[in-house]
C-alpha atoms as a PDB file:
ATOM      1  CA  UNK A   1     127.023 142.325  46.057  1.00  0.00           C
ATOM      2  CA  UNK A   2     123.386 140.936  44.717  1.00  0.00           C
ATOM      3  CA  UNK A   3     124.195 138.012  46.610  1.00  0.00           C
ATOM      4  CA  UNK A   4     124.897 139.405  50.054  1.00  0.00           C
ATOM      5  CA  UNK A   5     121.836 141.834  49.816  1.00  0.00           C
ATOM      6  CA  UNK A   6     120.271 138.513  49.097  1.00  0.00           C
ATOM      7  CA  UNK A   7     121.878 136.672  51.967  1.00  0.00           C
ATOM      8  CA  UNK A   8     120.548 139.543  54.605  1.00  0.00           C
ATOM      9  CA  UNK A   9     117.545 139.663  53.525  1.00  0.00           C
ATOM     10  CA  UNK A  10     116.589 136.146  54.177  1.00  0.00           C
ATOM     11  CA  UNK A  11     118.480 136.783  57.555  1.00  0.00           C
ATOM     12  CA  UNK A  12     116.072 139.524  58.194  1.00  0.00           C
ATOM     13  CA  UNK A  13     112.917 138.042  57.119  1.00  0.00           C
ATOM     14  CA  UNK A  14     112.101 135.901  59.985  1.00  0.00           C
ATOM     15  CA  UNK A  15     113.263 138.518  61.919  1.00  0.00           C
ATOM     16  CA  UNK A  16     110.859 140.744  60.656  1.00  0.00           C
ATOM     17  CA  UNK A  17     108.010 138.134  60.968  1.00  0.00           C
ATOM     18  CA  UNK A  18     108.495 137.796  64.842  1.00  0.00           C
ATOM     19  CA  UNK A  19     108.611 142.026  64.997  1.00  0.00           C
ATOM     20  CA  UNK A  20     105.336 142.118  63.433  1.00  0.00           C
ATOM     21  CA  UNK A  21     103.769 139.199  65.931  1.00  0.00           C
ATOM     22  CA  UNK A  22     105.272 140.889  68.470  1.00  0.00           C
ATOM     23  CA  UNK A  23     103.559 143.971  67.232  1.00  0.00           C
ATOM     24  CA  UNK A  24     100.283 142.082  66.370  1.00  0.00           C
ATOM     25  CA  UNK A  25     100.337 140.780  70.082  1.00  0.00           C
ATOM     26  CA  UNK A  26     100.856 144.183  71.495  1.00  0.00           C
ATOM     27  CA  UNK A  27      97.974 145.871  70.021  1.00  0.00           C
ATOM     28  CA  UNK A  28      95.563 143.091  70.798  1.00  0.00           C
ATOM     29  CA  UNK A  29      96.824 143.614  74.286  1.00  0.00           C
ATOM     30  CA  UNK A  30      96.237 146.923  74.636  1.00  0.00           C
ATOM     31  CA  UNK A  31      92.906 147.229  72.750  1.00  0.00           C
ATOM     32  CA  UNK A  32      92.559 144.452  76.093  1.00  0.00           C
ATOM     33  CA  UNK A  33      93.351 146.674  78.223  1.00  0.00           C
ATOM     34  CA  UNK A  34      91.452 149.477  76.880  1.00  0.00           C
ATOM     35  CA  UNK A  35      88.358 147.730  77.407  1.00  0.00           C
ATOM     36  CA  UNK A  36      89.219 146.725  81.055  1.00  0.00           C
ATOM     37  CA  UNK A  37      89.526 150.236  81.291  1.00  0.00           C
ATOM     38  CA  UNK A  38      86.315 150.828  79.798  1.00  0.00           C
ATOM     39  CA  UNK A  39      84.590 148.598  82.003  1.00  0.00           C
ATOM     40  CA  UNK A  40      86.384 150.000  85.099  1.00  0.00           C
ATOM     41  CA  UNK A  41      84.892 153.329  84.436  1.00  0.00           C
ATOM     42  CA  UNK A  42      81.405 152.413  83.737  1.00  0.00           C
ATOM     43  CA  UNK A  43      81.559 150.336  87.220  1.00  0.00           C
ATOM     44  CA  UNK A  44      82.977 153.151  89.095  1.00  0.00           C
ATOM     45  CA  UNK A  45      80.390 155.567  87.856  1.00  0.00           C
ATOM     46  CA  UNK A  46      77.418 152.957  88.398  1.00  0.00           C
ATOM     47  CA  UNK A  47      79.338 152.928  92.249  1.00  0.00           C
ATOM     48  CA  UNK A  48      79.472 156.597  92.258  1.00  0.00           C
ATOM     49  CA  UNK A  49      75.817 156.953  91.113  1.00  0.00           C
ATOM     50  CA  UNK A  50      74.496 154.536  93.556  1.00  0.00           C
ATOM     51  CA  UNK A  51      76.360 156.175  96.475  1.00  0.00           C
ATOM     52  CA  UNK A  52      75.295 159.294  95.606  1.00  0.00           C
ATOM     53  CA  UNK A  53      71.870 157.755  95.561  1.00  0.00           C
ATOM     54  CA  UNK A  54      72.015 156.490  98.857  1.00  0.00           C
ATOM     55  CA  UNK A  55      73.564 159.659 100.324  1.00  0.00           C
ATOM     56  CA  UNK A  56      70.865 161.790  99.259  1.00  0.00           C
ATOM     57  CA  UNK A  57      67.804 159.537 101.069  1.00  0.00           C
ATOM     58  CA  UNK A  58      69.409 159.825 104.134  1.00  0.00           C
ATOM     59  CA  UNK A  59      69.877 163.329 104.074  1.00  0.00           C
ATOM     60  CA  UNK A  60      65.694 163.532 103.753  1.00  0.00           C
END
């Protein structure tokens, strides 16, 4: 029985190697994609601001 538990587990190691790459990869991506987001937001408020800006000298 030792010997098959062995057997599986060296089955499931590089298994469990590429899962936690995988996983690795993931949250790199989406700490990527947070700071798009991030950067999205501050250039749509700098848009907004300026707009807003612009719209209130022409109403003068």
């Amino acid at each position: 029985m030792e010997w098959w538990a062995e057997q599986w587990m060296q089955g499931a190691k590089p298994m469990t190697r590429m899962q936690l790459a995988w996983m690795e990869n993931l949250s790199e991506i989406m700490q990527q994609e947070a700071r798009f987001l991030l950067a999205l937001a501050e250039s749509s408020q700098r848009i907004a601001t300026c707009y807003d800006t612009h719209q209130a000298t022409r109403r003068r």
